[in-house]
PDB file of N, CA and C in Angstrom:
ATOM      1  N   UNK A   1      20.985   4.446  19.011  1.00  0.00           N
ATOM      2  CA  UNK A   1      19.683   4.925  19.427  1.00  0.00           C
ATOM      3  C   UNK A   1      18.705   3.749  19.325  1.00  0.00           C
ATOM      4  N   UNK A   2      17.831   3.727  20.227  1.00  0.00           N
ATOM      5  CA  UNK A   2      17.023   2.809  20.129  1.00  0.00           C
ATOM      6  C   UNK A   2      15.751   2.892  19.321  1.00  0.00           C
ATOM      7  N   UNK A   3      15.571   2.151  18.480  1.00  0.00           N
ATOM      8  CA  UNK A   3      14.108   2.346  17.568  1.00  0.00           C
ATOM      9  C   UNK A   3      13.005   2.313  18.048  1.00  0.00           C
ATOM     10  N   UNK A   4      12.451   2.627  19.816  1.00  0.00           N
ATOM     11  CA  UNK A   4      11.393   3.375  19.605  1.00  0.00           C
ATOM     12  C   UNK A   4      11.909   4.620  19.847  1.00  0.00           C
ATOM     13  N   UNK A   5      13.130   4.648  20.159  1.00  0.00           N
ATOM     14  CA  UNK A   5      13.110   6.473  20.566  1.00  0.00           C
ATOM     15  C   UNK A   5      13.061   7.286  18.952  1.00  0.00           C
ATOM     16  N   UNK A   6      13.819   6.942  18.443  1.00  0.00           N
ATOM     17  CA  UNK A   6      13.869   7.034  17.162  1.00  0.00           C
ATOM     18  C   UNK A   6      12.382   7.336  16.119  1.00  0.00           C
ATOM     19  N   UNK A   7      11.789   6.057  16.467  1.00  0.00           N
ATOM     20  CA  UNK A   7      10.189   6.438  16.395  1.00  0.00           C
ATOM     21  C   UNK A   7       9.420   7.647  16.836  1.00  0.00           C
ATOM     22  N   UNK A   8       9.528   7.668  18.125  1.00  0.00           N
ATOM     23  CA  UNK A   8       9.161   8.371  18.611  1.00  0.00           C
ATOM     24  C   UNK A   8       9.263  10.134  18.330  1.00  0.00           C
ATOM     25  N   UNK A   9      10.848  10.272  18.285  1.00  0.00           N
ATOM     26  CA  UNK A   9      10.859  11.365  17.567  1.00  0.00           C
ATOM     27  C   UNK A   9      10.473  11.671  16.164  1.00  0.00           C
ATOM     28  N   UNK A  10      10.384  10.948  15.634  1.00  0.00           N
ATOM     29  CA  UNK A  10       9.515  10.979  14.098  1.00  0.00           C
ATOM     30  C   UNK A  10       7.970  11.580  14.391  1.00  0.00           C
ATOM     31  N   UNK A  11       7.349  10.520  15.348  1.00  0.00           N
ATOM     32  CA  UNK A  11       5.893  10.987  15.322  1.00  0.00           C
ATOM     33  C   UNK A  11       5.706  12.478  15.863  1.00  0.00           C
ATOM     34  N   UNK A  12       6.316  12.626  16.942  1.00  0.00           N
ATOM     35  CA  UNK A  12       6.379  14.427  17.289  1.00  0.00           C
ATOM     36  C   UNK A  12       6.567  15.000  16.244  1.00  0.00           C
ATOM     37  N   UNK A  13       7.128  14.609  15.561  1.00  0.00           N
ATOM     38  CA  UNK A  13       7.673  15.506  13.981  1.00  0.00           C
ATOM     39  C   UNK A  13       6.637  15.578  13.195  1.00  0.00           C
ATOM     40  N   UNK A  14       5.636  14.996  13.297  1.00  0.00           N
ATOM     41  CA  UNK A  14       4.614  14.569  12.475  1.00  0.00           C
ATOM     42  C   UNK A  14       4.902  13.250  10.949  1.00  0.00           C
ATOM     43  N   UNK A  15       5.305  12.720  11.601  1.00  0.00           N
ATOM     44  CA  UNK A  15       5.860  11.416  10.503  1.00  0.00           C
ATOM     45  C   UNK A  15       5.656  10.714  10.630  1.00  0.00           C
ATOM     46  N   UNK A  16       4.766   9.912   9.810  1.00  0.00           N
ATOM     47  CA  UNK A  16       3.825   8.876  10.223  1.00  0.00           C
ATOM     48  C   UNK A  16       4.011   7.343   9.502  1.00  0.00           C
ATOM     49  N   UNK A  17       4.083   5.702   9.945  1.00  0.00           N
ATOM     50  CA  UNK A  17       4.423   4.956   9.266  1.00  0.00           C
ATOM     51  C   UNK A  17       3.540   4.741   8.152  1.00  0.00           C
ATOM     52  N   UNK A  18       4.428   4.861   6.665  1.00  0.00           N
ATOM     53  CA  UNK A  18       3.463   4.533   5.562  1.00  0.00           C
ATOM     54  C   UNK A  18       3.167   3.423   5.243  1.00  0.00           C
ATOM     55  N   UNK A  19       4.521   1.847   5.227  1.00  0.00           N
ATOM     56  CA  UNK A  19       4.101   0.775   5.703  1.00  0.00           C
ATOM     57  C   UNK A  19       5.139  -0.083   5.741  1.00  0.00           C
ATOM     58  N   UNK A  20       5.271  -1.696   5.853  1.00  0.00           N
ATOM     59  CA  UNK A  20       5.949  -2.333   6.745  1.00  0.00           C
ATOM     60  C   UNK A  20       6.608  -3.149   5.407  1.00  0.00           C
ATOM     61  N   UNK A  21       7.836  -2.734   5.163  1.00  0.00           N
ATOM     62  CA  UNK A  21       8.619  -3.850   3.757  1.00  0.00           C
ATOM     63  C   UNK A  21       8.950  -4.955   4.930  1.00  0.00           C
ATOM     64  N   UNK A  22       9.666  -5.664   4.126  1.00  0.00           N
ATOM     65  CA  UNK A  22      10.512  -7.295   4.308  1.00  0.00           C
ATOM     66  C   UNK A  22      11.639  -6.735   5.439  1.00  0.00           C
ATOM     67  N   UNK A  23      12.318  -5.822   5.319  1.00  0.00           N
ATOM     68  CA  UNK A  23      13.293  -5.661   6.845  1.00  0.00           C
ATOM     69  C   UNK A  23      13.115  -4.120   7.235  1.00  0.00           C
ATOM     70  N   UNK A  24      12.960  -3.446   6.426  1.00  0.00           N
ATOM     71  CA  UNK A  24      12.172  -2.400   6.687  1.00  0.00           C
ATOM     72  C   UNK A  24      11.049  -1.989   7.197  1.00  0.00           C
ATOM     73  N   UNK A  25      10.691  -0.549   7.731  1.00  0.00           N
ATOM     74  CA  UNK A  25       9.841  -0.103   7.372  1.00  0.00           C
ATOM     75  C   UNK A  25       9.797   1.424   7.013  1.00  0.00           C
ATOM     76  N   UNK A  26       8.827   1.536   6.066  1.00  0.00           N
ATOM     77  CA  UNK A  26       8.521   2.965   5.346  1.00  0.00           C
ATOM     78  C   UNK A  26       8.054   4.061   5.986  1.00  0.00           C
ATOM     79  N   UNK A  27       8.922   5.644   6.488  1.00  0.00           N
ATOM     80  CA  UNK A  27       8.141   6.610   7.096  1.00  0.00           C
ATOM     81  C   UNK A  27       8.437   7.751   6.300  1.00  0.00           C
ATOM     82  N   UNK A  28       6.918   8.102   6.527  1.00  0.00           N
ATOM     83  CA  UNK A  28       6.653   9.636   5.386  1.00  0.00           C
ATOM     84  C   UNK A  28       6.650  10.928   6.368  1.00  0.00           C
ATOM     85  N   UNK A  29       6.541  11.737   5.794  1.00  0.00           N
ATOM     86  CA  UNK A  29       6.783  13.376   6.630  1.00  0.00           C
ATOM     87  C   UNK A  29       5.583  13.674   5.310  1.00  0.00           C
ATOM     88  N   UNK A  30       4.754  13.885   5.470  1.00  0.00           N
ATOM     89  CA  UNK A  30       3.125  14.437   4.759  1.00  0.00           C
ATOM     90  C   UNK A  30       3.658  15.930   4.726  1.00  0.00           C
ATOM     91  N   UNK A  31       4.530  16.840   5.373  1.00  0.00           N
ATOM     92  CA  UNK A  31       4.369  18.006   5.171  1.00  0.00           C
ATOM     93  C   UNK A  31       5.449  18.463   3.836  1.00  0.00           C
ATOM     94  N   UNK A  32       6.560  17.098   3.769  1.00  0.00           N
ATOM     95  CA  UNK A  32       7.136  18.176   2.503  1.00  0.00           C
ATOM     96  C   UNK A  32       7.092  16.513   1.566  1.00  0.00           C
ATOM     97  N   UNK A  33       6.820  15.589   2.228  1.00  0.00           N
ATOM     98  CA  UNK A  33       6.351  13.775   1.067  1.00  0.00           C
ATOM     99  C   UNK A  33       7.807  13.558   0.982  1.00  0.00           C
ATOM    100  N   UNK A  34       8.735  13.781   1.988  1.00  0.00           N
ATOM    101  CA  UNK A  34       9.723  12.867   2.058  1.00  0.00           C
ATOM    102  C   UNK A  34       9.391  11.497   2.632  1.00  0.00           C
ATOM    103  N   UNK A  35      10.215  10.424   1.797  1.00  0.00           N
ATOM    104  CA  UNK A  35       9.603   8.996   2.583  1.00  0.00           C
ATOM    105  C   UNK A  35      11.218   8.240   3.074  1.00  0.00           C
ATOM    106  N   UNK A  36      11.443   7.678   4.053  1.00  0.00           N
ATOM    107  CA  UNK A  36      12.992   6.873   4.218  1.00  0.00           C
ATOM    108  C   UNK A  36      12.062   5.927   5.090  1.00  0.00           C
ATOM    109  N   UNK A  37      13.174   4.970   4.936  1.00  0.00           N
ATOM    110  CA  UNK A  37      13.341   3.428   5.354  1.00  0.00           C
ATOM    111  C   UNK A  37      13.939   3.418   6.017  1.00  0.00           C
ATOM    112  N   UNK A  38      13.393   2.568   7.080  1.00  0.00           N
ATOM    113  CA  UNK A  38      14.057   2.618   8.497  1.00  0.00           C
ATOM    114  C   UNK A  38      14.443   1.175   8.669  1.00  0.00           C
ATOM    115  N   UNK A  39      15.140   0.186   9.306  1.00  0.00           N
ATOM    116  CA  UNK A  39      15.480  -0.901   9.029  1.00  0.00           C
ATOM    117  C   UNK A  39      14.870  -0.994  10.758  1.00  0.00           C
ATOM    118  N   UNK A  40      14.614  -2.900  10.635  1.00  0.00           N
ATOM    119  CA  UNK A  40      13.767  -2.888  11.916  1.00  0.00           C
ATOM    120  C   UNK A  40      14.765  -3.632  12.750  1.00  0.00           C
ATOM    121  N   UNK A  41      15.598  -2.760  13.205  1.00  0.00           N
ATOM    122  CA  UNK A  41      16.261  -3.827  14.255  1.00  0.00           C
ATOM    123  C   UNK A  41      16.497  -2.503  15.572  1.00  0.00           C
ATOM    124  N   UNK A  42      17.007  -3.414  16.815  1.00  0.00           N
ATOM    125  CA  UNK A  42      16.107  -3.110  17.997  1.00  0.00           C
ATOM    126  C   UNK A  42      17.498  -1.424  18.386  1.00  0.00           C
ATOM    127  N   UNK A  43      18.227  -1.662  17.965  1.00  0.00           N
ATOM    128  CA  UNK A  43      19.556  -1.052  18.058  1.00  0.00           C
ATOM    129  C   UNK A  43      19.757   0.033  16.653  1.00  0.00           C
ATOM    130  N   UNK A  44      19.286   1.431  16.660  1.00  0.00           N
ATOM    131  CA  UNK A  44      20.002   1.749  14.634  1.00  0.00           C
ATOM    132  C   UNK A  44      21.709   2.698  15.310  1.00  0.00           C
ATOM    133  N   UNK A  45      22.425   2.691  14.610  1.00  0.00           N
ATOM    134  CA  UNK A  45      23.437   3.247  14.831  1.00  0.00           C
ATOM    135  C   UNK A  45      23.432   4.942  15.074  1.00  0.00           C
ATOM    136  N   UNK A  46      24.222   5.528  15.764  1.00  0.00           N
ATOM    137  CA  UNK A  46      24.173   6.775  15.913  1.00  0.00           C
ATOM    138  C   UNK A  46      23.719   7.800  14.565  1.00  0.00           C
ATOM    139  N   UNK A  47      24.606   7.616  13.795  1.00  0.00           N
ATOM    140  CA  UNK A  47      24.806   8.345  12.320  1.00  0.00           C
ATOM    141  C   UNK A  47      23.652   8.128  11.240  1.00  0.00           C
ATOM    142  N   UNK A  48      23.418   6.676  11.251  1.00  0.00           N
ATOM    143  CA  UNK A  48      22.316   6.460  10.463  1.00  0.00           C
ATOM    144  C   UNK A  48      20.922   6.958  11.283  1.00  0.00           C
ATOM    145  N   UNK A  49      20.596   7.051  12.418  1.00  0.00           N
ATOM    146  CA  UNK A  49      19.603   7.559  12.886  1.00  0.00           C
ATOM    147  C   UNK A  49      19.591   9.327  12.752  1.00  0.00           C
ATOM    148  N   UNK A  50      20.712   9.913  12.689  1.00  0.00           N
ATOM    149  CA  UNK A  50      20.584  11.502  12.251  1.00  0.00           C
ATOM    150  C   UNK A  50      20.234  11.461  11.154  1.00  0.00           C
ATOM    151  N   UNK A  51      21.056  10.786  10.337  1.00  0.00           N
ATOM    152  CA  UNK A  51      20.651  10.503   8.858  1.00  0.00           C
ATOM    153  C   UNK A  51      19.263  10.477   8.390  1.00  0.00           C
ATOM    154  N   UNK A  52      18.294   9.541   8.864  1.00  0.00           N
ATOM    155  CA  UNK A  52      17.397   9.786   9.208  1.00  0.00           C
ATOM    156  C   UNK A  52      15.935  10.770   9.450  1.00  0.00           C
ATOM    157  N   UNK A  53      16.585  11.313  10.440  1.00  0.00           N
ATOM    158  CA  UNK A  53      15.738  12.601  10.928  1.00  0.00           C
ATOM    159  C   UNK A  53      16.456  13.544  10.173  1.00  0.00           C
ATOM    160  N   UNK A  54      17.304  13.818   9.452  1.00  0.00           N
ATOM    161  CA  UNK A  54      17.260  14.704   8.711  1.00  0.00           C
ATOM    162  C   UNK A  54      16.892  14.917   7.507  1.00  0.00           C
ATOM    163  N   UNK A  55      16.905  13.807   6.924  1.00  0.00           N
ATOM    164  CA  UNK A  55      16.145  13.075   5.438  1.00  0.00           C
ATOM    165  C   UNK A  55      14.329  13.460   5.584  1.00  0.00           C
ATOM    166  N   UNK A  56      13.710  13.263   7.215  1.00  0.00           N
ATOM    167  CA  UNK A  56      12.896  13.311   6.890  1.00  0.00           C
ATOM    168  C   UNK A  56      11.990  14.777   7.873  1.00  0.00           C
ATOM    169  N   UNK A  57      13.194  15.633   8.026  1.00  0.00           N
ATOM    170  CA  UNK A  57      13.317  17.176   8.617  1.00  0.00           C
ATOM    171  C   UNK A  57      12.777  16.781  10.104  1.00  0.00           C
ATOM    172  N   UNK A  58      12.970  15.858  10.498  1.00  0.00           N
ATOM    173  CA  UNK A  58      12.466  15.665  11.847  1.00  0.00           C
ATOM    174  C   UNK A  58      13.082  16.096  12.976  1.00  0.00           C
ATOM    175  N   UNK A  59      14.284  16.991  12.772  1.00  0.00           N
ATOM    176  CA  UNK A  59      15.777  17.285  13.928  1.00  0.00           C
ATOM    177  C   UNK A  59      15.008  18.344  14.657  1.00  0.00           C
TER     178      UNK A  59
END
């Protein structure tokens, strides 16, 4: 999946970036204060991107 789509479905979700680590970056879900790390490269793998949106109820 590509990391803006990936993005993208986060923000519909209401998940917003909290902020930008060293290869990371930090996104929160404000409605239940789950936070995951998203790694910044242009490509995330299938599994780790569900992983993901489900960590941060975004599915």
């Amino acid at each position: 999946m590509k990391l803006r789509d990936l993005e993208r479905k986060l923000r519909i979700a209401g998940c917003y970036l909290k902020r930008e680590g060293g290869s990371h970056s930090l996104w929160i879900n404000p409605k239940n204060g789950a936070i995951e790390a998203i790694p910044r490269h242009k490509e995330i793998k299938e599994p780790l991107a569900k992983k993901i949106l489900k960590n941060l109820n975004a599915e």
